[in-house]
PDB file of N, CA and C in Angstrom:
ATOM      1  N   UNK A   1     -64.331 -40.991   2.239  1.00  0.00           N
ATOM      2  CA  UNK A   1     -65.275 -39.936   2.490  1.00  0.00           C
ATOM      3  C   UNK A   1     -66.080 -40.236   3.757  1.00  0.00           C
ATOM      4  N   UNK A   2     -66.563 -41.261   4.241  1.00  0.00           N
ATOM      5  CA  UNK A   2     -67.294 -42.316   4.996  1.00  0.00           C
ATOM      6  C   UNK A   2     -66.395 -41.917   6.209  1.00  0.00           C
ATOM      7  N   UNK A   3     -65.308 -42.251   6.412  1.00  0.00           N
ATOM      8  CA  UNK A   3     -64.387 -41.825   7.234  1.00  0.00           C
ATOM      9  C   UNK A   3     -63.923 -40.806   7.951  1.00  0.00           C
ATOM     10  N   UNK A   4     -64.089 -39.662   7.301  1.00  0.00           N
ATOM     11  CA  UNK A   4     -63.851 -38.110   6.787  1.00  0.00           C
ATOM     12  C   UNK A   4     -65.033 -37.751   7.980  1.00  0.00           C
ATOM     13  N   UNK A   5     -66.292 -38.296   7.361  1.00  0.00           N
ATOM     14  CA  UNK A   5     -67.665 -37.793   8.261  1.00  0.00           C
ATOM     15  C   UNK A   5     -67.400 -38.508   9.461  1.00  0.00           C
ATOM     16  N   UNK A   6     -67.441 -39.961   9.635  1.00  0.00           N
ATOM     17  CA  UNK A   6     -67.069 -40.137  10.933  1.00  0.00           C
ATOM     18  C   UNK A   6     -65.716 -39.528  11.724  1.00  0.00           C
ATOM     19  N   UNK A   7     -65.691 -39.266  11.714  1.00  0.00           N
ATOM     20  CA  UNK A   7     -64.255 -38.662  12.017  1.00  0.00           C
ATOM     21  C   UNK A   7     -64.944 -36.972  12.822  1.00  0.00           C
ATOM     22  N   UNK A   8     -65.539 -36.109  11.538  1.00  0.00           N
ATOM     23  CA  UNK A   8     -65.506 -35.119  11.908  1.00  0.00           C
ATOM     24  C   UNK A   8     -67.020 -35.293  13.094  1.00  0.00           C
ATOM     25  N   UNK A   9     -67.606 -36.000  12.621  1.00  0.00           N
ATOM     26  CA  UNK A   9     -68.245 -36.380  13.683  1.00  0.00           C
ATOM     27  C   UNK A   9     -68.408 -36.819  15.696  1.00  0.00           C
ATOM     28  N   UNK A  10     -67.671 -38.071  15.272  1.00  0.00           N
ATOM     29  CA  UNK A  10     -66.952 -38.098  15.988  1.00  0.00           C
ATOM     30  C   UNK A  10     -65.899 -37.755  17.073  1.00  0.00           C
ATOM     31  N   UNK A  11     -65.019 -36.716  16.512  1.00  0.00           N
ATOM     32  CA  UNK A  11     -64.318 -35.973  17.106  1.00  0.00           C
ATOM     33  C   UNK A  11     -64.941 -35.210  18.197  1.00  0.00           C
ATOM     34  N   UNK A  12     -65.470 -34.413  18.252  1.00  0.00           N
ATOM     35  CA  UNK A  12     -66.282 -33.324  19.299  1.00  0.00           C
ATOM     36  C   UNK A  12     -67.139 -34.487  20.634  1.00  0.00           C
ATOM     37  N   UNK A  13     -67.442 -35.702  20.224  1.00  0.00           N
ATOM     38  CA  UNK A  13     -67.873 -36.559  21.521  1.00  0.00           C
ATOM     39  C   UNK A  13     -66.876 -37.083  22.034  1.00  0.00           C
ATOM     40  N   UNK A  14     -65.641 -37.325  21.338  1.00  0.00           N
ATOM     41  CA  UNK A  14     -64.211 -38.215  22.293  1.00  0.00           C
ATOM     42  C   UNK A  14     -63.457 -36.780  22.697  1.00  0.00           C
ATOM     43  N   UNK A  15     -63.505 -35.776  21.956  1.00  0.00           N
ATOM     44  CA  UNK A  15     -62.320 -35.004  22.409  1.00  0.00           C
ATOM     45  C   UNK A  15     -61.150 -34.973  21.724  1.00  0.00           C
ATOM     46  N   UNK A  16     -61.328 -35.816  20.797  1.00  0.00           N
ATOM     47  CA  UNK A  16     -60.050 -36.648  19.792  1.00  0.00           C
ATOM     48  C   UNK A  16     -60.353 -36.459  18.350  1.00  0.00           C
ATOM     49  N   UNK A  17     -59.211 -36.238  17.849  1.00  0.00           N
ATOM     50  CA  UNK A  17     -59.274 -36.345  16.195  1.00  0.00           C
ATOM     51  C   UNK A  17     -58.213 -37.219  16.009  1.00  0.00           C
ATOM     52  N   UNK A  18     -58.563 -38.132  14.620  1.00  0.00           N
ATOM     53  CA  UNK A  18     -57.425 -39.296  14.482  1.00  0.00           C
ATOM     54  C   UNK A  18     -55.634 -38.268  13.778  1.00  0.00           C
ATOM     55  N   UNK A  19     -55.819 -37.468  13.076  1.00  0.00           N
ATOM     56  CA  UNK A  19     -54.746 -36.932  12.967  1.00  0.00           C
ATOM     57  C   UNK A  19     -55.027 -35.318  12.673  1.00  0.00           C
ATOM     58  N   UNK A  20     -54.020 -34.702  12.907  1.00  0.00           N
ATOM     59  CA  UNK A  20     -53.901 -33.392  13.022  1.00  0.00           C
ATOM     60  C   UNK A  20     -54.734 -32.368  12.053  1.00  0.00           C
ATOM     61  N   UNK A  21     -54.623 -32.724  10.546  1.00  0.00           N
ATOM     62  CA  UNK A  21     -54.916 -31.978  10.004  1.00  0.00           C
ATOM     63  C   UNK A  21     -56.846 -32.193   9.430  1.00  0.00           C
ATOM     64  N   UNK A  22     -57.688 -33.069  10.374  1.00  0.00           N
ATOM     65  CA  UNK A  22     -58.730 -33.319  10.780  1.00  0.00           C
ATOM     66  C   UNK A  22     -59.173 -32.875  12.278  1.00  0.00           C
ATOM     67  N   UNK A  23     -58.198 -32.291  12.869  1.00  0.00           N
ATOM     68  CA  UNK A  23     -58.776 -31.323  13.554  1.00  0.00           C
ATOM     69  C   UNK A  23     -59.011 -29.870  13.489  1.00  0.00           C
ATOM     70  N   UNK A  24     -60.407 -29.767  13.784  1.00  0.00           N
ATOM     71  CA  UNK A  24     -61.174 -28.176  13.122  1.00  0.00           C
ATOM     72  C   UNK A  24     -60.735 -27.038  14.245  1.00  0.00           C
ATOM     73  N   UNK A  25     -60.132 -27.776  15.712  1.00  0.00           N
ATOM     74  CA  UNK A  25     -59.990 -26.952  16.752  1.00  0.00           C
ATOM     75  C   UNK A  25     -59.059 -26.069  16.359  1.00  0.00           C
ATOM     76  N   UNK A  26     -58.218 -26.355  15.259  1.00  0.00           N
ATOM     77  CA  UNK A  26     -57.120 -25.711  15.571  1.00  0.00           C
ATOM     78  C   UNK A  26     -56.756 -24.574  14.230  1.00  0.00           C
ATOM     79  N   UNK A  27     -57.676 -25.011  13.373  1.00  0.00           N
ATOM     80  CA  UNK A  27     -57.319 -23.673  12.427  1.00  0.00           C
ATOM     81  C   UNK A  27     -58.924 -23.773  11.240  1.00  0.00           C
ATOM     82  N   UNK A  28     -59.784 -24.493  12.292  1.00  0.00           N
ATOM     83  CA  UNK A  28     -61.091 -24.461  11.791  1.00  0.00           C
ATOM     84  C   UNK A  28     -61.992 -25.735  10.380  1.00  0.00           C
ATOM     85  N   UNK A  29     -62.960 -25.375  10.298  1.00  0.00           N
ATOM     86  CA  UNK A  29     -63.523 -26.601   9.063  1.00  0.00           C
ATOM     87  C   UNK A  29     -63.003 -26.390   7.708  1.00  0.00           C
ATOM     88  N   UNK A  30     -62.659 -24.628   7.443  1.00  0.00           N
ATOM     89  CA  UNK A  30     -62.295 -24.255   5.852  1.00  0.00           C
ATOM     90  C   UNK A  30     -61.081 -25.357   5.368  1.00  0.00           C
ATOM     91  N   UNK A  31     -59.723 -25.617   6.795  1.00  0.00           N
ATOM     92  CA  UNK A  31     -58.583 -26.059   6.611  1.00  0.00           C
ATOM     93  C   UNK A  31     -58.451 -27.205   6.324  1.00  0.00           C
ATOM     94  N   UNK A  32     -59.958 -28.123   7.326  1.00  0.00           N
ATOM     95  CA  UNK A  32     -59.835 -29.301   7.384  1.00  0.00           C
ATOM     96  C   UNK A  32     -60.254 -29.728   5.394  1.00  0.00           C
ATOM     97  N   UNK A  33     -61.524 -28.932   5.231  1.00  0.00           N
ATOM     98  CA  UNK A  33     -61.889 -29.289   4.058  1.00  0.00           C
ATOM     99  C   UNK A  33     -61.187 -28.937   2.902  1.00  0.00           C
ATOM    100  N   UNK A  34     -59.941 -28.190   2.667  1.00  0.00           N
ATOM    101  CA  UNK A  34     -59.119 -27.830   1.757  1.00  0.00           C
ATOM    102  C   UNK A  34     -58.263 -29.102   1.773  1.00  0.00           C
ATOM    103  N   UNK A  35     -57.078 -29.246   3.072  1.00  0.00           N
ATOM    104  CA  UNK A  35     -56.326 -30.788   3.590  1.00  0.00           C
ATOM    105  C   UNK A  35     -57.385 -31.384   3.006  1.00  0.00           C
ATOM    106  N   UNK A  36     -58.394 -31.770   3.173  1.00  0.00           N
ATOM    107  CA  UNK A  36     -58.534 -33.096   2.629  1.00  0.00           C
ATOM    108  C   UNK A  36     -58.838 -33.390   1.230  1.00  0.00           C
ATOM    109  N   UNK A  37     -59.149 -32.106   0.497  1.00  0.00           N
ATOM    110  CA  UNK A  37     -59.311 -32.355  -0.840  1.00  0.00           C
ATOM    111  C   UNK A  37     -57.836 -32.137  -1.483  1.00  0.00           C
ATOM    112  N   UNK A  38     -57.074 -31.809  -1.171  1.00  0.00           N
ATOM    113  CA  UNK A  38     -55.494 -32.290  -1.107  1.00  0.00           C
ATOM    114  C   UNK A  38     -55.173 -33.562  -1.154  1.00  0.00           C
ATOM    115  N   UNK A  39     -55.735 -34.299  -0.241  1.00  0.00           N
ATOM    116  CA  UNK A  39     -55.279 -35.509   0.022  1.00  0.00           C
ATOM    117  C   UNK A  39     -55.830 -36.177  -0.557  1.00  0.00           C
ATOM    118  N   UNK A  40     -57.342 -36.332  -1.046  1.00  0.00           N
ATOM    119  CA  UNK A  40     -57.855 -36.429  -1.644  1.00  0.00           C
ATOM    120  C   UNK A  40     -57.163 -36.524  -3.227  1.00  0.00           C
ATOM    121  N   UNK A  41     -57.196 -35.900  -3.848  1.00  0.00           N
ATOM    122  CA  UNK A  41     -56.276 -35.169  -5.062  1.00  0.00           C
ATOM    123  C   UNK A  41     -55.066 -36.012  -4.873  1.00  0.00           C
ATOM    124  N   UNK A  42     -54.357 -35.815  -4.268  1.00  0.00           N
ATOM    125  CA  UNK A  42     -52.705 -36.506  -4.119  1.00  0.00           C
ATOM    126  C   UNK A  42     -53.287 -38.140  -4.650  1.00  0.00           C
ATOM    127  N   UNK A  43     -54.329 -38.641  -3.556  1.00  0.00           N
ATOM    128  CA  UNK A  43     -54.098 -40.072  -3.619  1.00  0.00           C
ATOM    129  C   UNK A  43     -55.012 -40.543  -5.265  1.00  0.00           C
ATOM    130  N   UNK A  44     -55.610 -39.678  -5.626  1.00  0.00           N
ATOM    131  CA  UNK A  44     -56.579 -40.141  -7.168  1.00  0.00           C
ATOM    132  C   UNK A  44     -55.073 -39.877  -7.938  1.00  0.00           C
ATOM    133  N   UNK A  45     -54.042 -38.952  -7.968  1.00  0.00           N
ATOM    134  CA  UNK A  45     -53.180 -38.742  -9.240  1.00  0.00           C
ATOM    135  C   UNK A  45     -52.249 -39.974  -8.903  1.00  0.00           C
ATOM    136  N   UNK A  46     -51.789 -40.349  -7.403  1.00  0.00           N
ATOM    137  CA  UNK A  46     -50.965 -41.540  -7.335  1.00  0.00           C
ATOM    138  C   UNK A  46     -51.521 -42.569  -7.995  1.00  0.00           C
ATOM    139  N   UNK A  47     -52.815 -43.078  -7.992  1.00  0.00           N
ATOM    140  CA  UNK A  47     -53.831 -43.880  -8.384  1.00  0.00           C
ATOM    141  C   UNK A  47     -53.569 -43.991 -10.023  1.00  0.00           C
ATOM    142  N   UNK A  48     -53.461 -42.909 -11.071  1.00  0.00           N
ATOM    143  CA  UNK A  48     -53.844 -42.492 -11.915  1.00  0.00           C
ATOM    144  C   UNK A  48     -52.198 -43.070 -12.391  1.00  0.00           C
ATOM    145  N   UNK A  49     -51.609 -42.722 -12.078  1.00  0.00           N
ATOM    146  CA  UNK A  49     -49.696 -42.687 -12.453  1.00  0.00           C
ATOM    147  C   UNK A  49     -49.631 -44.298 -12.147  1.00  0.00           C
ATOM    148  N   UNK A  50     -50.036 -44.355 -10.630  1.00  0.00           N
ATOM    149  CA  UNK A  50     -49.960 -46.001 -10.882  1.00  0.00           C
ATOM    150  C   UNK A  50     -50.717 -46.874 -11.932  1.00  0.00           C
ATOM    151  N   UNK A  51     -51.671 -46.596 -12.931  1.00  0.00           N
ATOM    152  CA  UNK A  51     -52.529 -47.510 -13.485  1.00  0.00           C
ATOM    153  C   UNK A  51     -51.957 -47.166 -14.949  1.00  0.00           C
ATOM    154  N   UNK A  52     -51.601 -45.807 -15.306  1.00  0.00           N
ATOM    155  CA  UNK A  52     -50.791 -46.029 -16.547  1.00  0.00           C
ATOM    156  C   UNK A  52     -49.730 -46.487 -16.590  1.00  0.00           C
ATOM    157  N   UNK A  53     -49.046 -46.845 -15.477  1.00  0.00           N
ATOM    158  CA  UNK A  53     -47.101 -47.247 -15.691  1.00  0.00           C
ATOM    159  C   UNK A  53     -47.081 -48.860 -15.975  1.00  0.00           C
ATOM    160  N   UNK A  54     -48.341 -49.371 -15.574  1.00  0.00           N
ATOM    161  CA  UNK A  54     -48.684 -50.450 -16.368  1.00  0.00           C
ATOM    162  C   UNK A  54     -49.381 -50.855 -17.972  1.00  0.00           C
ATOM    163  N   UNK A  55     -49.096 -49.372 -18.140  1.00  0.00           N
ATOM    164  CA  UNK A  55     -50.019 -49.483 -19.744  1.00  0.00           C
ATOM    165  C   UNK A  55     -47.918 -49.178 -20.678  1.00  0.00           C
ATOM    166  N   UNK A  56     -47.345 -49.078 -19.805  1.00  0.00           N
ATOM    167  CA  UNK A  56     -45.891 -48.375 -20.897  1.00  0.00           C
ATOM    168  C   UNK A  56     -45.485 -49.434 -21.235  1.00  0.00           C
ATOM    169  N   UNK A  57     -44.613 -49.861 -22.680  1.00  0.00           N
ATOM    170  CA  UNK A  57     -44.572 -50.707 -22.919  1.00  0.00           C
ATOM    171  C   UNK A  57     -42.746 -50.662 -23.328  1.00  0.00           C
ATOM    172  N   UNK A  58     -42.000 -51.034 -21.992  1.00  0.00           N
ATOM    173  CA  UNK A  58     -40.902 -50.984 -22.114  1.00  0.00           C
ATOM    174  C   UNK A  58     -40.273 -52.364 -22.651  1.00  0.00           C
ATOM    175  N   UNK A  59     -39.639 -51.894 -23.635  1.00  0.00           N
ATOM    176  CA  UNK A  59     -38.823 -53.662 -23.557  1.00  0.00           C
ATOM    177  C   UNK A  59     -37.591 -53.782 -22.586  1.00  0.00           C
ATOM    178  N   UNK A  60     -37.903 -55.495 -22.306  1.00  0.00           N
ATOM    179  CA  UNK A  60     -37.325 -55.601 -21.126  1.00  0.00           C
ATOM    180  C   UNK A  60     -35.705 -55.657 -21.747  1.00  0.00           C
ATOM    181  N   UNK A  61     -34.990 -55.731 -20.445  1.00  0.00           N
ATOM    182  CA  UNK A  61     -33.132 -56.203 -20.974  1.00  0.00           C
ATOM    183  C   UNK A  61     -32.652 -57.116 -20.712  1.00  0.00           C
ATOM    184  N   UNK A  62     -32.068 -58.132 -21.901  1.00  0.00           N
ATOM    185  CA  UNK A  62     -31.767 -59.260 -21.222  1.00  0.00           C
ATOM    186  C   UNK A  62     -30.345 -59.326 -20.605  1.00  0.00           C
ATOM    187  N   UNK A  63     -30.789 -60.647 -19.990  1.00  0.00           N
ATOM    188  CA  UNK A  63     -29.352 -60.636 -18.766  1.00  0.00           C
ATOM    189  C   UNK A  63     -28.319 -60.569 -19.224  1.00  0.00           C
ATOM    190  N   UNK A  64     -27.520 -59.923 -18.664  1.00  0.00           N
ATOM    191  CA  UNK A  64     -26.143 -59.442 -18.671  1.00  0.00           C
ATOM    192  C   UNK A  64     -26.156 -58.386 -19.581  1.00  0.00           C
ATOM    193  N   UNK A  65     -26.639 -57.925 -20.109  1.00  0.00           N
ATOM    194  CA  UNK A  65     -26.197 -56.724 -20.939  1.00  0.00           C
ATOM    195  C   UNK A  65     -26.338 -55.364 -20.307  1.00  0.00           C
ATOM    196  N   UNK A  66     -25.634 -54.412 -20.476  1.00  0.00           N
ATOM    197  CA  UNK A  66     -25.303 -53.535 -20.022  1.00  0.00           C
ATOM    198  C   UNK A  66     -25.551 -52.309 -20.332  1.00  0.00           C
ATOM    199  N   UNK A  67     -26.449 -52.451 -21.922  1.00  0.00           N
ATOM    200  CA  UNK A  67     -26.675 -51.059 -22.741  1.00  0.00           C
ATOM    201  C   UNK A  67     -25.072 -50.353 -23.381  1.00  0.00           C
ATOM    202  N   UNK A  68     -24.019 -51.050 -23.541  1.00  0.00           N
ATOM    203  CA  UNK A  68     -22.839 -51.103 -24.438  1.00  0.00           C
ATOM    204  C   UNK A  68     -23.198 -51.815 -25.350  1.00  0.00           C
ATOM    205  N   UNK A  69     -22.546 -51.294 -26.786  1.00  0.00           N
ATOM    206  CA  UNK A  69     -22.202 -51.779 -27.855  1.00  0.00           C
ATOM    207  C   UNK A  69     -21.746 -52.598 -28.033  1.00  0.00           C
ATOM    208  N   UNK A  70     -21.740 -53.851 -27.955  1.00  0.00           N
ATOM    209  CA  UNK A  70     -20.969 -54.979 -28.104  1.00  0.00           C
ATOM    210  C   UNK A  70     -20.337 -55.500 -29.779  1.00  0.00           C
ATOM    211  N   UNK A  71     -19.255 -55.995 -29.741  1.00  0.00           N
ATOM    212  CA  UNK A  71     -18.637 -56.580 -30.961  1.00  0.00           C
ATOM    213  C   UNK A  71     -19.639 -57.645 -31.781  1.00  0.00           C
ATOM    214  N   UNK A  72     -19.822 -57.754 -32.635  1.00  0.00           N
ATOM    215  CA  UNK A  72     -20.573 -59.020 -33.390  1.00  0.00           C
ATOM    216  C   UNK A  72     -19.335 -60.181 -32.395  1.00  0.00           C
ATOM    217  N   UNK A  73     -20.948 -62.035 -32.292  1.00  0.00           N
ATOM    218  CA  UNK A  73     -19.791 -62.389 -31.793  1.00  0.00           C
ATOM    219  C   UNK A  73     -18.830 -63.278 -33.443  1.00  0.00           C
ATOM    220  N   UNK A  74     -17.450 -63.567 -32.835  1.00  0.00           N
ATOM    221  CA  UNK A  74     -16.278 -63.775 -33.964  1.00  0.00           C
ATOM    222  C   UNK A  74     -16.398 -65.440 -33.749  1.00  0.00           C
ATOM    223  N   UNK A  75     -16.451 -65.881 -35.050  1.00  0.00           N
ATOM    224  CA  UNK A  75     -16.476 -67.857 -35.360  1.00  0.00           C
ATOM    225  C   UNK A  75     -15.261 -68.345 -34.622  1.00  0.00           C
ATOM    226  N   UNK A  76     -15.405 -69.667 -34.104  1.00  0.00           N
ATOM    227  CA  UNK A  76     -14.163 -70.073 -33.418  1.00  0.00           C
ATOM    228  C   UNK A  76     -13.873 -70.414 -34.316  1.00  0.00           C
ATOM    229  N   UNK A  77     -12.088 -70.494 -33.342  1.00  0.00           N
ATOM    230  CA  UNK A  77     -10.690 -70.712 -34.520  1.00  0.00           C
ATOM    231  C   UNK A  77     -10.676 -72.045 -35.210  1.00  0.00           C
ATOM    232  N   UNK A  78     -11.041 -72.973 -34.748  1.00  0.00           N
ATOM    233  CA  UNK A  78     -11.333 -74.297 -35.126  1.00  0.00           C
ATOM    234  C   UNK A  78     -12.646 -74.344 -36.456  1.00  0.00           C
ATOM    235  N   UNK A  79     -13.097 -73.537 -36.646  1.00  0.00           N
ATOM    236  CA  UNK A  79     -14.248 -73.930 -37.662  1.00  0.00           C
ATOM    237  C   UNK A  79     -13.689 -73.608 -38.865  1.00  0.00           C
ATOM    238  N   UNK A  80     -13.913 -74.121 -39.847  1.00  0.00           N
ATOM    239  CA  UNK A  80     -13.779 -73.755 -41.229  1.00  0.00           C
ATOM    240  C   UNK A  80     -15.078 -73.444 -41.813  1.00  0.00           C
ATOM    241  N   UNK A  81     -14.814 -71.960 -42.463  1.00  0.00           N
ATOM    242  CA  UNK A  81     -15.825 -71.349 -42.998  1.00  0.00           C
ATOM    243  C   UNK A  81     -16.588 -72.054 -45.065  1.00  0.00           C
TER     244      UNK A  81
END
C-alpha cells in the first residue's frame, strides 16, 4: 500500500511510473485504483490457497509404488510352512 502511494506520488515529479498499469496518464486514477485492488485480491487469495495446502493432509506414497494393485507377497520355495 506504502508503495502504491509512493509511486502514485512520485510519478508526476520523475515523469515515470514503475509499471503500466500505475500509470493514471493513460486511462486515469479510477483504472489505476480498480488494477490494484485486483492485484491486491489476486495476491491475498494466492496467500490464502498457499496457507491451506499446508493444512491437507495427504498421505504420502511410498517408494516404488505405483498406485497398482499388487499380488500379496508369495513365501519362498525353500521355506516350510
Amino acid at each position: 500500500m506504502l508503495y502504491l502511494i509512493y509511486s502514485l506520488v512520485r510519478g508526476p515529479i520523475v515523469n515515470w511510473y514503475p509499471y503500466p498499469f500505475l500509470d493514471p496518464r493513460v486511462s486515469g486514477y479510477g483504472t489505476v485504483a480498480v488494477m490494484s485492488l485486483v492485484i491486491a485480491a489476486a495476491a491475498f487469495l494466492f496467500a490464502l490457497i498457499v496457507a491451506f495446502s499446508t493444512r491437507l493432509h495427504i498421505a504420502p506414497t511410498p517408494a516404488g509404488v505405483t498406485g497398482t494393485t499388487a499380488a500379496p507377497p508369495q513365501p519362498d520355495a525353500g521355506t516350510i510352512n
